[in-house]
Protein backbone atom coordinates (compact mmCIF):
# COMPACT_ATOMS: atom_id res chain seq x y z
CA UNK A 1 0.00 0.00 0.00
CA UNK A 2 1.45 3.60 -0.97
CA UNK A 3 0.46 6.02 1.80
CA UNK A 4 2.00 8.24 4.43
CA UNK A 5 3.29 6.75 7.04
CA UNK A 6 0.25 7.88 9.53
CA UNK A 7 -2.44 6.45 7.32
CA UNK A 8 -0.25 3.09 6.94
CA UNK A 9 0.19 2.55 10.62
CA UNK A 10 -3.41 3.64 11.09
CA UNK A 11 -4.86 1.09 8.03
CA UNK A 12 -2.54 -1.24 10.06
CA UNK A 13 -3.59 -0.97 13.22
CA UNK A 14 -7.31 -1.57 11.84
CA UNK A 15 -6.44 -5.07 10.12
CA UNK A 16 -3.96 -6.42 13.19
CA UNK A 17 -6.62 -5.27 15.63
CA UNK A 18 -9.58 -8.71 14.63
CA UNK A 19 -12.55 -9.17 16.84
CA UNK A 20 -13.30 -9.02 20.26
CA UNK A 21 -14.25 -12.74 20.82
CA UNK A 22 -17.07 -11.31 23.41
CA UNK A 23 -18.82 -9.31 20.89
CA UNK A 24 -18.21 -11.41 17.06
CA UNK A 25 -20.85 -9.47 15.50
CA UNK A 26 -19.13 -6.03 16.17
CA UNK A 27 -16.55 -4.75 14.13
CA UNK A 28 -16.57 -1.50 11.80
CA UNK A 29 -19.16 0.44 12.32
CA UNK A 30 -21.39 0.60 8.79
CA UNK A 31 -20.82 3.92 7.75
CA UNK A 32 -17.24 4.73 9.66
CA UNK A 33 -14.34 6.24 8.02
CA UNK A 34 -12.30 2.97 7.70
CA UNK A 35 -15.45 0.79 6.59
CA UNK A 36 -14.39 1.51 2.85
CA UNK A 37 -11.00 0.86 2.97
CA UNK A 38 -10.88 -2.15 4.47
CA UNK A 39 -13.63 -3.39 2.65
CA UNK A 40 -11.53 -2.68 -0.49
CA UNK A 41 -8.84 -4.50 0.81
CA UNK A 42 -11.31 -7.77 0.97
CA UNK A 43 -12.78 -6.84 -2.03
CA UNK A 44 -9.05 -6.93 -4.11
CA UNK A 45 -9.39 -9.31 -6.38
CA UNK A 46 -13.17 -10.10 -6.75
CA UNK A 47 -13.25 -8.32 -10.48
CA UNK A 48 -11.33 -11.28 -11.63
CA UNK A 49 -14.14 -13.53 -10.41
CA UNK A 50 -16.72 -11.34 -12.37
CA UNK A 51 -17.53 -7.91 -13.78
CA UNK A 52 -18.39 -5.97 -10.99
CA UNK A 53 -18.82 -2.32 -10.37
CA UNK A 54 -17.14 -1.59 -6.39
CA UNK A 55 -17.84 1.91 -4.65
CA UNK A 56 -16.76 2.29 -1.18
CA UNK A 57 -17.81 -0.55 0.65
CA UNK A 58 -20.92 -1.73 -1.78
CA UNK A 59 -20.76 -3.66 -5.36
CA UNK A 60 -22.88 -4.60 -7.42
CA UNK A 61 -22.36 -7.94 -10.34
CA UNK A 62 -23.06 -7.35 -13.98
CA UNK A 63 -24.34 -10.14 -15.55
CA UNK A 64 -25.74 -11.77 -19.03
CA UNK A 65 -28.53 -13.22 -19.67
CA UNK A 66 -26.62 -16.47 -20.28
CA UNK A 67 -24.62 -16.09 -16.64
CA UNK A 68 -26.49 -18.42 -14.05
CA UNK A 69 -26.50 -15.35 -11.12
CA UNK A 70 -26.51 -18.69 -8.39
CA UNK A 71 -23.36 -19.78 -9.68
CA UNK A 72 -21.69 -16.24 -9.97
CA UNK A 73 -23.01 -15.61 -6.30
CA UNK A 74 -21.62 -18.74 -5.20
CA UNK A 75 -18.08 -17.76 -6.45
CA UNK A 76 -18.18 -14.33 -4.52
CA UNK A 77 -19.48 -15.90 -1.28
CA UNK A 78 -16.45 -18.62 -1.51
CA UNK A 79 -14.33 -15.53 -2.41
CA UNK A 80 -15.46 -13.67 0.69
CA UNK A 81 -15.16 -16.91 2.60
CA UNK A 82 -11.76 -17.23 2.25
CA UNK A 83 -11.38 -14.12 3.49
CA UNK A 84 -13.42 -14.20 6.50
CA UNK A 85 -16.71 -12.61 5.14
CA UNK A 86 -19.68 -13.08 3.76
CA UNK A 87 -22.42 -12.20 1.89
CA UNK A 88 -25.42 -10.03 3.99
CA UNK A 89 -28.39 -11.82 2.39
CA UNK A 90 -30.10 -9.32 3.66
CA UNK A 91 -28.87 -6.68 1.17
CA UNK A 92 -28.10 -9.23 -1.45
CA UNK A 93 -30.47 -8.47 -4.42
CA UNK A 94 -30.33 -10.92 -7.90
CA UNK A 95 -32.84 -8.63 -10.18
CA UNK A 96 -32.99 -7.88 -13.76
CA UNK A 97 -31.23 -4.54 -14.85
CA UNK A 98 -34.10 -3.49 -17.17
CA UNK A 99 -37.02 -3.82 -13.27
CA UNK A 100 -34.31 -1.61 -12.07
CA UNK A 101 -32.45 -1.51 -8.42
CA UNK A 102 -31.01 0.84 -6.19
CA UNK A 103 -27.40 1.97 -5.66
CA UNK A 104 -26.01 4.12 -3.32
CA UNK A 105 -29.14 5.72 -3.16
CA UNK A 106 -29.78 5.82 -6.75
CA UNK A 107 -32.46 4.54 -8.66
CA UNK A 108 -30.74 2.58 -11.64
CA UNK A 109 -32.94 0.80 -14.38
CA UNK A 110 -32.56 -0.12 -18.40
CA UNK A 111 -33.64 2.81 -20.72
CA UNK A 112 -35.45 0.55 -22.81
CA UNK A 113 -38.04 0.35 -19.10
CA UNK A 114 -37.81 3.66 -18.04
CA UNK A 115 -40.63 6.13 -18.35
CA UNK A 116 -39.57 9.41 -20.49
């Protein structure tokens, strides 16, 4: 990683500091400063798995209509799993691009749906 030295120690700190076994389910808060970068840390590499667009700590998967979304899913989760994550099914959407989904609080849909 190229940074100065006080953001290196800091990013660091961060990834040698792991979970409080009392409290497994707490770790960066959703939202904090360091949430993105250290979910792009985990997230280095997943393009190669799949096209996938990353910002901060959300992504979303483009796929065909030929790709079988299970399968590609399946690859990320195994991805994440070796890396000591996982997927939140509860924010885990498979939809088609032209019914449209939201990103980062935008409303993205297929022009060929969308209502001029």
């Amino acid at each position: 990683m190229i940074a100065p030295t006080k953001i290196l120690t800091g990013t660091l700190r961060c990834l040698k500091a792991g979970v409080n076994p009392e409290f497994p389910e707490q770790g960066t808060p959703q939202g904090g400063v360091v949430s993105p970068l250290l979910a792009n840390i985990t997230l280095n590499g997943v393009e190669e798995l799949h096209h996938v667009i990353r910002y901060a700590d959300d992504m979303v998967a483009i796929l065909k209509p030929e790709d079988d979304a299970e399968e590609i899913l399946g690859r990320i989760e195994a991805f994440l799993t070796s890396r000591g994550c996982s997927i939140n099914e509860m924010m885990t959407l498979v939809v088609r691009a032209i019914d449209g989904f939201d990103f980062r609080q935008l409303a993205l849909q297929s022009p060929e749906k969308r209502e001029v």
